[in-house]
C-alpha atoms as a PDB file:
ATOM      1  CA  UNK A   1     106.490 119.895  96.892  1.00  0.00           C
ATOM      2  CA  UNK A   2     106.848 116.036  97.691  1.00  0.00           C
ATOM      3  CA  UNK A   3     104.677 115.905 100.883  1.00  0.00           C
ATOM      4  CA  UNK A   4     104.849 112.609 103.225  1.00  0.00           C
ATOM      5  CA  UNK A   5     101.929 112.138 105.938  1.00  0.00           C
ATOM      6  CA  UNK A   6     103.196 110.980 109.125  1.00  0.00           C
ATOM      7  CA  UNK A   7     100.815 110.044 111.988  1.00  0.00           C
ATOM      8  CA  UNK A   8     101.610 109.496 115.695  1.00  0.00           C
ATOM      9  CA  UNK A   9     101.963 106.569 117.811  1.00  0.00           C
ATOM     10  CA  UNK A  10     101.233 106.014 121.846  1.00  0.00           C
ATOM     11  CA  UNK A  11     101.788 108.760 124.414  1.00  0.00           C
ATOM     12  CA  UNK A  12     100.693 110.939 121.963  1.00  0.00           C
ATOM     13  CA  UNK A  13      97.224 110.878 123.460  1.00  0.00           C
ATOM     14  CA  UNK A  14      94.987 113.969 125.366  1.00  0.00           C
ATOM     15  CA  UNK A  15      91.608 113.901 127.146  1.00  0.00           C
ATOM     16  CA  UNK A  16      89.681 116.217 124.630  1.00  0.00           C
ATOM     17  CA  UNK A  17      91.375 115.627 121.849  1.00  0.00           C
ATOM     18  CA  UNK A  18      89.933 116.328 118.623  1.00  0.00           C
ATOM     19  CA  UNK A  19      87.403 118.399 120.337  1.00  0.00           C
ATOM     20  CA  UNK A  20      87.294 121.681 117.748  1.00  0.00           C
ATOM     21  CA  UNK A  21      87.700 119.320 114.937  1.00  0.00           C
ATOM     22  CA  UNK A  22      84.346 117.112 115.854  1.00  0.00           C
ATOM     23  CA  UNK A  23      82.622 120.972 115.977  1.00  0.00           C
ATOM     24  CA  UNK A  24      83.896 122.238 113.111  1.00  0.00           C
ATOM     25  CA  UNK A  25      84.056 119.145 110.612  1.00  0.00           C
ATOM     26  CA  UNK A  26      81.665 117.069 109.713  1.00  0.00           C
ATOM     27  CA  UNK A  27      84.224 114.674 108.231  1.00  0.00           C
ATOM     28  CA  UNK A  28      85.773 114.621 111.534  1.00  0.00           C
ATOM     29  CA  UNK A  29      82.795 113.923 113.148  1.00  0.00           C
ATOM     30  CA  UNK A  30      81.633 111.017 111.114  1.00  0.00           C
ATOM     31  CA  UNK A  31      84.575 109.214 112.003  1.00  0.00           C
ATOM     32  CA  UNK A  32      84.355 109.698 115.731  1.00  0.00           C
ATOM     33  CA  UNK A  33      80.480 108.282 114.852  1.00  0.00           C
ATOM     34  CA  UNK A  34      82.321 105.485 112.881  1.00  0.00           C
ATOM     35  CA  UNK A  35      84.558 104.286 115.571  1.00  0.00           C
ATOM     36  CA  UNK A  36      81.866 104.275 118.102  1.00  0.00           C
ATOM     37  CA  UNK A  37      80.071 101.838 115.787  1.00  0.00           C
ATOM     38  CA  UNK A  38      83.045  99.998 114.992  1.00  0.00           C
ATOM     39  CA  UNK A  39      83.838  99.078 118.474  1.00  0.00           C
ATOM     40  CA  UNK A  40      79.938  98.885 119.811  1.00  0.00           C
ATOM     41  CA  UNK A  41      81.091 101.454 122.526  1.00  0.00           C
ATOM     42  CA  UNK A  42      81.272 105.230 123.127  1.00  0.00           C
ATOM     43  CA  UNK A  43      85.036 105.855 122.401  1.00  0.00           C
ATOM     44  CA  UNK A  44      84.547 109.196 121.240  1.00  0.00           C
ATOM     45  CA  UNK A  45      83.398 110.025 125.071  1.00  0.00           C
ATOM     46  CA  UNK A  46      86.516 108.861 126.408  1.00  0.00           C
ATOM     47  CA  UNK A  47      88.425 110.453 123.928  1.00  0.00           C
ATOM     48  CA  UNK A  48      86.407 113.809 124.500  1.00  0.00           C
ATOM     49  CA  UNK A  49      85.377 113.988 128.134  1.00  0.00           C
ATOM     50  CA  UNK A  50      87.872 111.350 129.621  1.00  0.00           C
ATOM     51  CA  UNK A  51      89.003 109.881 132.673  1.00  0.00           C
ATOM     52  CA  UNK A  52      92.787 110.313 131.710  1.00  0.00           C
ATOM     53  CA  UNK A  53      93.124 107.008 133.511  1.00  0.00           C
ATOM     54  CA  UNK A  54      91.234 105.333 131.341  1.00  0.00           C
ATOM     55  CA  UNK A  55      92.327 107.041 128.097  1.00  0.00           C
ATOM     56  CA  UNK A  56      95.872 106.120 129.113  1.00  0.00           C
ATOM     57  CA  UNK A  57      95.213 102.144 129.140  1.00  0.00           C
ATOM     58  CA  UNK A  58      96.754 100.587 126.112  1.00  0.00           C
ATOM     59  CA  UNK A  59      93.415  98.905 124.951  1.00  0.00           C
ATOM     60  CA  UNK A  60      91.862 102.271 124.933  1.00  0.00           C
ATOM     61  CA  UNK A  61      94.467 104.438 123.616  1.00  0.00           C
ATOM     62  CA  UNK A  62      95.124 102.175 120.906  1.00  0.00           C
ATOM     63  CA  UNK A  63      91.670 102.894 118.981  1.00  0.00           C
ATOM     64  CA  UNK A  64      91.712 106.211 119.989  1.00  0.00           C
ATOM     65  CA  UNK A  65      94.600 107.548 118.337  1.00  0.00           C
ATOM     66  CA  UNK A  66      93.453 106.158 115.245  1.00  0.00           C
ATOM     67  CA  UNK A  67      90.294 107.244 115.373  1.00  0.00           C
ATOM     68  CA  UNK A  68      91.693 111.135 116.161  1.00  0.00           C
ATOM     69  CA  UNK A  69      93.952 110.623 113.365  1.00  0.00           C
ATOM     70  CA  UNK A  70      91.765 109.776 110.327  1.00  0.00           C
ATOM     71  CA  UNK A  71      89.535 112.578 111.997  1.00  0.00           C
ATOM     72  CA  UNK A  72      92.076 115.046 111.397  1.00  0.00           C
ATOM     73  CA  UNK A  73      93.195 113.541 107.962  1.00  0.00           C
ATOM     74  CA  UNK A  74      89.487 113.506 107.112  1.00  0.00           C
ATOM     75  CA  UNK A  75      89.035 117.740 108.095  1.00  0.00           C
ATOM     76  CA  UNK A  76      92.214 117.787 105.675  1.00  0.00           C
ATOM     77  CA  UNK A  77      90.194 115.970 102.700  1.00  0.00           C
ATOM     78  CA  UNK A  78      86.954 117.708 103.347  1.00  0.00           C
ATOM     79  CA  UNK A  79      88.958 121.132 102.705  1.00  0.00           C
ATOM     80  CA  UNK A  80      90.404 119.468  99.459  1.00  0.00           C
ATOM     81  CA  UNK A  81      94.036 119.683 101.088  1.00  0.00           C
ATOM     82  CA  UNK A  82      94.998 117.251  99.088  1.00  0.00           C
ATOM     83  CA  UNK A  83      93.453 118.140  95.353  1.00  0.00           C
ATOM     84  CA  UNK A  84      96.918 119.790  93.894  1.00  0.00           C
ATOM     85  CA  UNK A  85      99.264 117.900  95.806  1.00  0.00           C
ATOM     86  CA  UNK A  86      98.694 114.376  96.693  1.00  0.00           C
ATOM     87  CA  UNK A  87     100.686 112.723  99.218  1.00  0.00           C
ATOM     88  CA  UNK A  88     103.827 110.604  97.721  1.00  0.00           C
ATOM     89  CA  UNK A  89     104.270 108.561 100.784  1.00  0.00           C
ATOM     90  CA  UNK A  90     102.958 107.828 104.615  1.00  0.00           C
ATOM     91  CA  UNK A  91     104.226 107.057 107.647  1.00  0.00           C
ATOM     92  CA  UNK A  92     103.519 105.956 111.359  1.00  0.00           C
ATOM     93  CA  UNK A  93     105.386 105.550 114.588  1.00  0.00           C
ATOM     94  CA  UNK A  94     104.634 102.329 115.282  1.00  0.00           C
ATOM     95  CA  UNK A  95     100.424 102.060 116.334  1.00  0.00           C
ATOM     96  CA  UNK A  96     100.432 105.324 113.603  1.00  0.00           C
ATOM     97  CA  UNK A  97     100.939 103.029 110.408  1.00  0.00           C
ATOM     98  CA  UNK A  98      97.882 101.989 110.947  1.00  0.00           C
ATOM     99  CA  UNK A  99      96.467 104.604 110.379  1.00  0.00           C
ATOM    100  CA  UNK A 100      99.033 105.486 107.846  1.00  0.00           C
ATOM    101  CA  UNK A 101      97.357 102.399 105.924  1.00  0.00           C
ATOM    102  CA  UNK A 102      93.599 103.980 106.410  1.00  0.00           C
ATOM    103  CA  UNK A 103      94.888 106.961 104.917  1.00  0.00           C
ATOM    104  CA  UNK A 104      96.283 105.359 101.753  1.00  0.00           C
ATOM    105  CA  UNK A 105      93.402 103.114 101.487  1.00  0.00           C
ATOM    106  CA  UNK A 106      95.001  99.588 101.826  1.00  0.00           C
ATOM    107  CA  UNK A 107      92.756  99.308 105.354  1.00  0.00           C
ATOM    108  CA  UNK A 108      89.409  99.940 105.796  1.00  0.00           C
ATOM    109  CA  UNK A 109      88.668 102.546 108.953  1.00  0.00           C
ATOM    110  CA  UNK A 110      86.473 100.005 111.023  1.00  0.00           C
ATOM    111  CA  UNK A 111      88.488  97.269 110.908  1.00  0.00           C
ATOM    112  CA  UNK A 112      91.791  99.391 112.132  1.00  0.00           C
ATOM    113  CA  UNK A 113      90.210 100.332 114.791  1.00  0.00           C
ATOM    114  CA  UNK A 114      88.771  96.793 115.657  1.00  0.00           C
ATOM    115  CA  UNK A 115      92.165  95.812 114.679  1.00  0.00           C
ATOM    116  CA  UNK A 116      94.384  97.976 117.324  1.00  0.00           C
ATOM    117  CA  UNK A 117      92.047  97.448 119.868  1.00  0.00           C
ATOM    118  CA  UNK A 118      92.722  93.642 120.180  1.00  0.00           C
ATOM    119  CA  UNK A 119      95.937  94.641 119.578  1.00  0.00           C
ATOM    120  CA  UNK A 120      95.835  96.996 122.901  1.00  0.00           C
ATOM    121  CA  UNK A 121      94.291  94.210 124.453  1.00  0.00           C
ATOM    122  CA  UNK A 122      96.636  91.259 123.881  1.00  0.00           C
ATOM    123  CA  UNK A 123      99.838  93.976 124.424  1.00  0.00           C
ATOM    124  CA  UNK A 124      98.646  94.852 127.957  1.00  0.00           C
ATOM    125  CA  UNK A 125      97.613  90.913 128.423  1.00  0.00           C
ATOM    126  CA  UNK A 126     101.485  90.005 127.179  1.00  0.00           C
ATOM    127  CA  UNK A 127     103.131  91.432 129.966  1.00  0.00           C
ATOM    128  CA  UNK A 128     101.711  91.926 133.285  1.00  0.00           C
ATOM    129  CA  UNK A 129     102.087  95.291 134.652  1.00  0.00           C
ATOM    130  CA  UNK A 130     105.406  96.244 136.786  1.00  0.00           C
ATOM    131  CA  UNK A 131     107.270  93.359 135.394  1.00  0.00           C
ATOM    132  CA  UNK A 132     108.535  95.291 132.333  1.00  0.00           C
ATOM    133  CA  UNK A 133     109.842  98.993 131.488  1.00  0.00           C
ATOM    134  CA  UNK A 134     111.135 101.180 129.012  1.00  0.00           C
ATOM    135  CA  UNK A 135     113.561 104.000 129.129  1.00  0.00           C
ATOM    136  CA  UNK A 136     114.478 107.310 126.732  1.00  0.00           C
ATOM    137  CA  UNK A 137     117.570 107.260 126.770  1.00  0.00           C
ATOM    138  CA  UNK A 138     118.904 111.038 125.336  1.00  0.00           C
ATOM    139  CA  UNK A 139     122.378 112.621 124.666  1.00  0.00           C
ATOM    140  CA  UNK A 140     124.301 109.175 122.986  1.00  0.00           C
ATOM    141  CA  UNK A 141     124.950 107.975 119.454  1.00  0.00           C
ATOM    142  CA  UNK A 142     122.078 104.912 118.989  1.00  0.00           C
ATOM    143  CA  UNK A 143     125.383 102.659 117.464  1.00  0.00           C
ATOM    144  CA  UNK A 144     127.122 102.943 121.164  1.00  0.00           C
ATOM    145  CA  UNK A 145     123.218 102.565 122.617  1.00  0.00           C
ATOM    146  CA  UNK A 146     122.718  99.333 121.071  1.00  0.00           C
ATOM    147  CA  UNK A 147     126.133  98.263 121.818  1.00  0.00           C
ATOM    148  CA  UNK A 148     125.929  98.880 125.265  1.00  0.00           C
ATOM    149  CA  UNK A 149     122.432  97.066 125.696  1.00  0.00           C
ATOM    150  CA  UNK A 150     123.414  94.145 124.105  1.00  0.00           C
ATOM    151  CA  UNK A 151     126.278  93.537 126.368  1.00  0.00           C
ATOM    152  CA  UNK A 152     123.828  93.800 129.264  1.00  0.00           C
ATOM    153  CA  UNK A 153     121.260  92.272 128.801  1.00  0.00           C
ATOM    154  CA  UNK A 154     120.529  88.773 130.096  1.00  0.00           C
ATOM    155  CA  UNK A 155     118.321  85.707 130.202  1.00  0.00           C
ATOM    156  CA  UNK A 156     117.257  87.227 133.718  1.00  0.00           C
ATOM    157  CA  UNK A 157     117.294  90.699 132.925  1.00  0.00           C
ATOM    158  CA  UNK A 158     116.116  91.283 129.522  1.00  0.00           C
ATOM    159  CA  UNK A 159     116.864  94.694 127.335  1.00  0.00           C
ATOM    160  CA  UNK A 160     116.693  95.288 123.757  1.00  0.00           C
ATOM    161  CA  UNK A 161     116.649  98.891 122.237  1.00  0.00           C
ATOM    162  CA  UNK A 162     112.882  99.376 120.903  1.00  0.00           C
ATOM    163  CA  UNK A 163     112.489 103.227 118.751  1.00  0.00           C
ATOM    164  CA  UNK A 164     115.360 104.322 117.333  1.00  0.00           C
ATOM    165  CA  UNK A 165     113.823 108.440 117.362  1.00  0.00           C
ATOM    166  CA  UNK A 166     116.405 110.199 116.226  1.00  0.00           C
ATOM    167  CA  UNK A 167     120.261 110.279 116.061  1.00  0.00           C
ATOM    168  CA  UNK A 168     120.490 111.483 119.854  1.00  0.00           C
ATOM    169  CA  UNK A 169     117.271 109.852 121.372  1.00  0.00           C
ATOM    170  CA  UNK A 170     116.781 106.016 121.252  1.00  0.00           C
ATOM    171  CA  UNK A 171     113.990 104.033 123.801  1.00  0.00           C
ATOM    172  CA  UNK A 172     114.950 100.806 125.437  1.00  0.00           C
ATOM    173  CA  UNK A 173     112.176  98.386 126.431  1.00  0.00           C
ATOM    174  CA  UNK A 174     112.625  95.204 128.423  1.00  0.00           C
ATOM    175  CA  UNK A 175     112.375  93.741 132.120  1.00  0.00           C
ATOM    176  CA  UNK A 176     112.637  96.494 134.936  1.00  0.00           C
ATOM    177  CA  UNK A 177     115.796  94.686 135.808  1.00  0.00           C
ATOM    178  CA  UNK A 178     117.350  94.480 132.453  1.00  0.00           C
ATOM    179  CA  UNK A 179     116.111  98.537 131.541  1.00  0.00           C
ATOM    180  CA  UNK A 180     117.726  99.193 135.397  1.00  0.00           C
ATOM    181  CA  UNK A 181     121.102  97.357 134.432  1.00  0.00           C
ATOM    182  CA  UNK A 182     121.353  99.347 131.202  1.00  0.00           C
ATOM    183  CA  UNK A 183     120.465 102.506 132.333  1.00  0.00           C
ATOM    184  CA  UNK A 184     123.323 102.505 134.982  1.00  0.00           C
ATOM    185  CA  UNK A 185     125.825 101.296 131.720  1.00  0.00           C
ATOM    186  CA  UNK A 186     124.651 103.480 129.499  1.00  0.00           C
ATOM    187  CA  UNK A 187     124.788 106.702 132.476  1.00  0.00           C
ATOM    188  CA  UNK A 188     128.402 105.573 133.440  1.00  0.00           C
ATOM    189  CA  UNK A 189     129.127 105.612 129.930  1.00  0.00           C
ATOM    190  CA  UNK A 190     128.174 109.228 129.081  1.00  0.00           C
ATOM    191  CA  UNK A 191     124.509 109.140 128.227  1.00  0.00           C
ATOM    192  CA  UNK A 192     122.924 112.757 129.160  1.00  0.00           C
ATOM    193  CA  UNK A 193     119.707 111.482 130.578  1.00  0.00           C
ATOM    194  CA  UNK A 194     118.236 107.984 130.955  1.00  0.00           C
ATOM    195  CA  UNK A 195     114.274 109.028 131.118  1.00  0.00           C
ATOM    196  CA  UNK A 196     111.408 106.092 132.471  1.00  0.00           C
ATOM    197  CA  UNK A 197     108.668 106.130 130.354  1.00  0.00           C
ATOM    198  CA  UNK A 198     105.522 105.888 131.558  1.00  0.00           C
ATOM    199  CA  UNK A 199     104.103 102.676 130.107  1.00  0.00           C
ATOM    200  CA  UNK A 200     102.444  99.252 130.856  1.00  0.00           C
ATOM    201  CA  UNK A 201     104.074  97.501 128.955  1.00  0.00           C
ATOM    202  CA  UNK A 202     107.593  97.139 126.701  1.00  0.00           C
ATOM    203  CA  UNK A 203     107.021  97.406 123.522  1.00  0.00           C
ATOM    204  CA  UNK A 204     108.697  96.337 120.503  1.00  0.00           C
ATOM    205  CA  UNK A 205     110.851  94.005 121.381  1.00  0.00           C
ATOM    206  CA  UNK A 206     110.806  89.827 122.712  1.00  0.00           C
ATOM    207  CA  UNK A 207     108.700  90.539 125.385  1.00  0.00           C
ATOM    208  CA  UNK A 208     105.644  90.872 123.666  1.00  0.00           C
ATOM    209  CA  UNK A 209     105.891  87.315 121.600  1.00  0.00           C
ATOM    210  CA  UNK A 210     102.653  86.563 122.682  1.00  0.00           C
ATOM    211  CA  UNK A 211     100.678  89.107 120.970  1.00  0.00           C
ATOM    212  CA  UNK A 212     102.226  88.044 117.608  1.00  0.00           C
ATOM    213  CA  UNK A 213      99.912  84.816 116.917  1.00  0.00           C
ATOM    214  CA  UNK A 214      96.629  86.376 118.482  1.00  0.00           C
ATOM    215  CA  UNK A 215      97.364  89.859 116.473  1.00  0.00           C
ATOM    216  CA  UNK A 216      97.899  87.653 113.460  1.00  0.00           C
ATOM    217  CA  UNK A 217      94.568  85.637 113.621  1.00  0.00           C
ATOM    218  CA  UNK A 218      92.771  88.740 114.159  1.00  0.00           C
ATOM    219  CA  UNK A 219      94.317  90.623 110.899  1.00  0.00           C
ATOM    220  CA  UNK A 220      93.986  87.301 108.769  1.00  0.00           C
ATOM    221  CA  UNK A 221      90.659  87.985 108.604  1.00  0.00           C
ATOM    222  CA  UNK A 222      90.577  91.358 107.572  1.00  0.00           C
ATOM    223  CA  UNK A 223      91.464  92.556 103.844  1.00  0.00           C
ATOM    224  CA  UNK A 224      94.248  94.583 102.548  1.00  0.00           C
ATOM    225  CA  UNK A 225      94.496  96.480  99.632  1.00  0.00           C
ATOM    226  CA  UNK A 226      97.841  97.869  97.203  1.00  0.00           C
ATOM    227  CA  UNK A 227      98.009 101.366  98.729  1.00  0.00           C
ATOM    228  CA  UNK A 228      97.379 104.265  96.673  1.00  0.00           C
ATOM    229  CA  UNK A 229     100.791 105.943  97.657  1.00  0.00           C
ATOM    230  CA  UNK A 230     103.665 103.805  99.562  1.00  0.00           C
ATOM    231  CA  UNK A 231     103.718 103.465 103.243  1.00  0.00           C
ATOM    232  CA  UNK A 232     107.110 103.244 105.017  1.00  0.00           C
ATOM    233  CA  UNK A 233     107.090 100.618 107.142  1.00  0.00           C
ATOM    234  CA  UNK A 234     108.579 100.677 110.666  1.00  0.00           C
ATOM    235  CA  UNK A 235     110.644  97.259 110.078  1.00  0.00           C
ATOM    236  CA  UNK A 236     112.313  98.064 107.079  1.00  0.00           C
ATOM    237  CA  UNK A 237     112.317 101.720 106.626  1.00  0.00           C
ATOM    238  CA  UNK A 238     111.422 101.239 102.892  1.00  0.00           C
ATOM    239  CA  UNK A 239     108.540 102.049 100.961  1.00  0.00           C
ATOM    240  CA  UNK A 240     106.263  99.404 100.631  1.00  0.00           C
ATOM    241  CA  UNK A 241     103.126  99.375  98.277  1.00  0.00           C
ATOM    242  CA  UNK A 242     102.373  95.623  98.204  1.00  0.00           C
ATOM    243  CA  UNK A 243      99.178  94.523  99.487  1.00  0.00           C
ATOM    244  CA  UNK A 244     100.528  91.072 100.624  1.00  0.00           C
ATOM    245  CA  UNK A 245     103.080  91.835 102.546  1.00  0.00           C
ATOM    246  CA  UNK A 246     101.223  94.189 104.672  1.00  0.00           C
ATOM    247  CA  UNK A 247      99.622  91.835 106.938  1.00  0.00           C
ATOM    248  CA  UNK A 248     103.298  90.449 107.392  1.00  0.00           C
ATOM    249  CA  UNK A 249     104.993  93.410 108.695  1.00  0.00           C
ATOM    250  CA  UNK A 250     102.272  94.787 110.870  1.00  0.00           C
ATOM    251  CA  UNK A 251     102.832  91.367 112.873  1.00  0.00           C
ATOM    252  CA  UNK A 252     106.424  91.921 112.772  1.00  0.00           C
ATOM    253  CA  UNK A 253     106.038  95.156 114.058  1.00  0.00           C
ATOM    254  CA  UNK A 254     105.133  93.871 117.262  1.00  0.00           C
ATOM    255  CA  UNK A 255     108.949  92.054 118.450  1.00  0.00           C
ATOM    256  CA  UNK A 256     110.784  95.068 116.057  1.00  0.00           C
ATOM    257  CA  UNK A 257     112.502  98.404 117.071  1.00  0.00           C
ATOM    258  CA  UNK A 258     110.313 101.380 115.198  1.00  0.00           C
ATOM    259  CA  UNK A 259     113.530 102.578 112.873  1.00  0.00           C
ATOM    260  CA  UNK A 260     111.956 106.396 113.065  1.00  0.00           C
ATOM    261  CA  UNK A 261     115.127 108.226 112.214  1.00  0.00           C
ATOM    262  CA  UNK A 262     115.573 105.079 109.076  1.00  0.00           C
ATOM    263  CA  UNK A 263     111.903 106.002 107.810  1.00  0.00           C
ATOM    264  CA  UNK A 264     112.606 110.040 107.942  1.00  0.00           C
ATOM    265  CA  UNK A 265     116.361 109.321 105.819  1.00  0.00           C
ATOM    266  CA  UNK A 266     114.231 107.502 103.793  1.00  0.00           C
ATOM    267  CA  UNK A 267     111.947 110.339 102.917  1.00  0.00           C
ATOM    268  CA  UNK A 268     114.916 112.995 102.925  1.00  0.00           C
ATOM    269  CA  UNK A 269     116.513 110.309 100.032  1.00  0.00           C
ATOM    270  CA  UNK A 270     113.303 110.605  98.031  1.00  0.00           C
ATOM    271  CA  UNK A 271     112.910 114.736  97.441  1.00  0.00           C
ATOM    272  CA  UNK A 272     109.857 114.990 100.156  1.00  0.00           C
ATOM    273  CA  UNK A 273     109.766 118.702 101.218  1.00  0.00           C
ATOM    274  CA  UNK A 274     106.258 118.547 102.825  1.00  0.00           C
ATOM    275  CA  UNK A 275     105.779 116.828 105.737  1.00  0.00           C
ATOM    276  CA  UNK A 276     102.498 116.502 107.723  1.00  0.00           C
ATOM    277  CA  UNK A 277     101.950 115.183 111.277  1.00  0.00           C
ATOM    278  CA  UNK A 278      98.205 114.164 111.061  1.00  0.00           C
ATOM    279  CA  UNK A 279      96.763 113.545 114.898  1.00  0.00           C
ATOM    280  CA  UNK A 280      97.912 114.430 118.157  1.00  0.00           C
ATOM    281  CA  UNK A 281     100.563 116.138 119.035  1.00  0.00           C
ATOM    282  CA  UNK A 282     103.375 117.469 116.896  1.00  0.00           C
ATOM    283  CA  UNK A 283     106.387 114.697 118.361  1.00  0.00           C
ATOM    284  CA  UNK A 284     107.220 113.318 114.987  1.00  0.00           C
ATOM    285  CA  UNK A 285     107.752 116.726 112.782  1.00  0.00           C
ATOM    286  CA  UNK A 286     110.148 117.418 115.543  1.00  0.00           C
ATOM    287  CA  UNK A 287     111.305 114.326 115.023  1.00  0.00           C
ATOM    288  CA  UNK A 288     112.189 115.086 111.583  1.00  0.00           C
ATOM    289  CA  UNK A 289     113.310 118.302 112.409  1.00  0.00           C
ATOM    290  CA  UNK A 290     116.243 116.866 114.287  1.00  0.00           C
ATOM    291  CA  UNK A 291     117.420 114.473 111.317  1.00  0.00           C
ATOM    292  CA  UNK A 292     120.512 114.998 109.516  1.00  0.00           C
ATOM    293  CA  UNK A 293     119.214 115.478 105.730  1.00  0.00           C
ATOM    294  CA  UNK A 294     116.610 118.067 106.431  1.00  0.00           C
ATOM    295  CA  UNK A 295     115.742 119.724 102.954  1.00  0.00           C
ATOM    296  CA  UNK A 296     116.514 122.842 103.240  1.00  0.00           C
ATOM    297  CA  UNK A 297     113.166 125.106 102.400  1.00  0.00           C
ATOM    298  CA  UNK A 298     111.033 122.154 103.941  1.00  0.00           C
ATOM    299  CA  UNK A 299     107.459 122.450 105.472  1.00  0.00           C
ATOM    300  CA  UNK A 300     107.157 120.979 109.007  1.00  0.00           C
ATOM    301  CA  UNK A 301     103.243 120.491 109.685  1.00  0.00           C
ATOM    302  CA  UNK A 302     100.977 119.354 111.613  1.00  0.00           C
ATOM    303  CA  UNK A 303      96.777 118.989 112.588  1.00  0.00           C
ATOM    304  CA  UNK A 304      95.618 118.545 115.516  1.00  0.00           C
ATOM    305  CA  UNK A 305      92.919 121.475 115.883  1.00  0.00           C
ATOM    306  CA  UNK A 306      91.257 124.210 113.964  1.00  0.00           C
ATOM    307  CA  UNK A 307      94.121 126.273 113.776  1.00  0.00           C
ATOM    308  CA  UNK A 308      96.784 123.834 113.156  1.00  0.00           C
ATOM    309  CA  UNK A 309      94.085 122.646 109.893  1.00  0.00           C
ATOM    310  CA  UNK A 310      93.861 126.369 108.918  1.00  0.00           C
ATOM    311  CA  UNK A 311      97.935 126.823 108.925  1.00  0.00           C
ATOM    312  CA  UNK A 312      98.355 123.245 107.286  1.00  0.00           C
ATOM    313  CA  UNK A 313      95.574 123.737 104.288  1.00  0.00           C
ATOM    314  CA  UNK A 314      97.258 127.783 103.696  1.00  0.00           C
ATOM    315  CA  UNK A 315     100.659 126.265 103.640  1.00  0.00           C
ATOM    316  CA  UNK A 316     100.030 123.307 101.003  1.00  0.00           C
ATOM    317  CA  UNK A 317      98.082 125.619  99.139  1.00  0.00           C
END
């Protein structure tokens, strides 16, 4: 079995989180320990115990999915998951690849999560809350999306199409008047559902220009190594294993649409049969589940908890 590690992006998130894992793992723990350190604050708390509200703001959320991530892939390791069948490639939805880097060693745990924070920080900075928005929009081909938001968006109203999720869900990100404007096209035109997100900011697309020269000063510094299996990166849906080019599309990550459905074709192209969603949540195996290609015969897991770890380690053994 060709097995792919995907890991999860924002929204993804949950007050208590992790919470069996940190029990039951000492690997899992350690890393909750780690980011705490990391950050010179109790994150794990948050990410435990809460507020929601809190947990929710981008700064926060940012270094917190990460953290439950590599805590999950790290119960995974610990169980020698891994030992027959190592992964041929990773993956993350957007904030996920960088974890997707921890996990193939090209990025050093600490300095992710130092990493995402800032970037958390200068994302909610970029745009100041109420004056964007983003949409998912459901039930339409992402060709006639993207059509249809380019002929309405505007200097005044600004739209751009930011995940492309899978062949019948696509998010839009923008202004509130440009994500209005094409909501009311793409409804009149025969979308299903046009679904406000509930976000501070609009991601991945012009909007957040700003963050790209303070995100890049902040990963100049840090170090990247050749990964020990590919990552497939969100900007070109290709497998990329070069060390020097990773700093490069992390920053142009920021301004790009996350080509989700791109990455899983990718995958399907390759012979991966295995696929593991590693942190919160199980949105991206359904993801993949909904991609023309499927394989048939495939595993669709995930790890979240003890018993999603138990099912994951019997099924890749």
């Amino acid at each position: 079995m060709s097995l792919a590690l995907l890991f999860p992006g924002q929204g993804s998130q949950a007050v208590g989180m992790g919470r069996e894992l940190v029990a039951s793992s000492t690997a899992a723990r350690r890393v909750f320990d780690e980011a705490d350190e990391a950050l010179g604050e109790k994150l794990s708390t948050l990410i435990l115990d809460g507020p929601a509200d809190e947990l929710k703001r981008t700064r926060n959320t940012q270094p917190a999915i990460v953290t439950m991530s590599i805590a999950c892939l790290r119960a995974l390791e610990e169980k020698g998951a891994f030992d027959n069948e190592p992964p041929a490639f990773a993956a993350g939805h957007s904030l996920g690849e960088y974890a997707a880097l921890v996990a193939a060693g090209s990025l050093a745990f600490n300095d992710a999560v130092r990493a995402v924070r800032a970037r958390g920080n200068f994302m909610q900075e970029a745009v100041p809350e109420g004056v964007g928005a983003m949409a998912a929009v459901l039930g339409m081909e992402a060709a006639t999306i993207r059509t249809i938001v380019e002929e309405t968006s505007t200097t005044t109203a600004y739209v751009a199409c930011a995940n492309f999720n899978g062949p019948e869900q696509t998010v839009i990100a923008g202004s509130v008047a440009g994500v209005d404007n094409a909501a009311a096209a793409l409804k009149a035109r025969g979308a299903k559902r046009v679904m406000p997100l509930p976000v501070s900011a609009p991601f991945h697309c012009a909007l957040m220009a700003p963050v790209v020269p303070r995100l890049d000063a902040v990963l100049a510094k840090l170090s990247f190594a050749a990964p020990r299996f590919p990552i497939v990166t969100n900007v070109e849906a290709v497998a990329n294993d070069d060390a020097a080019r990773v700093r490069g599309l992390l920053i142009e990550q920021v301004t790009a649409p996350v080509r989700f459905t791109e990455i899983v074709s990718f995958l399907f192209a390759r012979g991966v049969t295995g696929f593991v969603e590693v942190g919160p949540g199980k949105a991206l195996v359904g993801m993949v589940k909904r991609t023309p290609g499927l394989i048939e015969g495939s595993k669709l897991l995930n790890v979240e908890d003890d018993k999603s770890l138990a099912a994951t380690l019997a099924a890749l053994r």
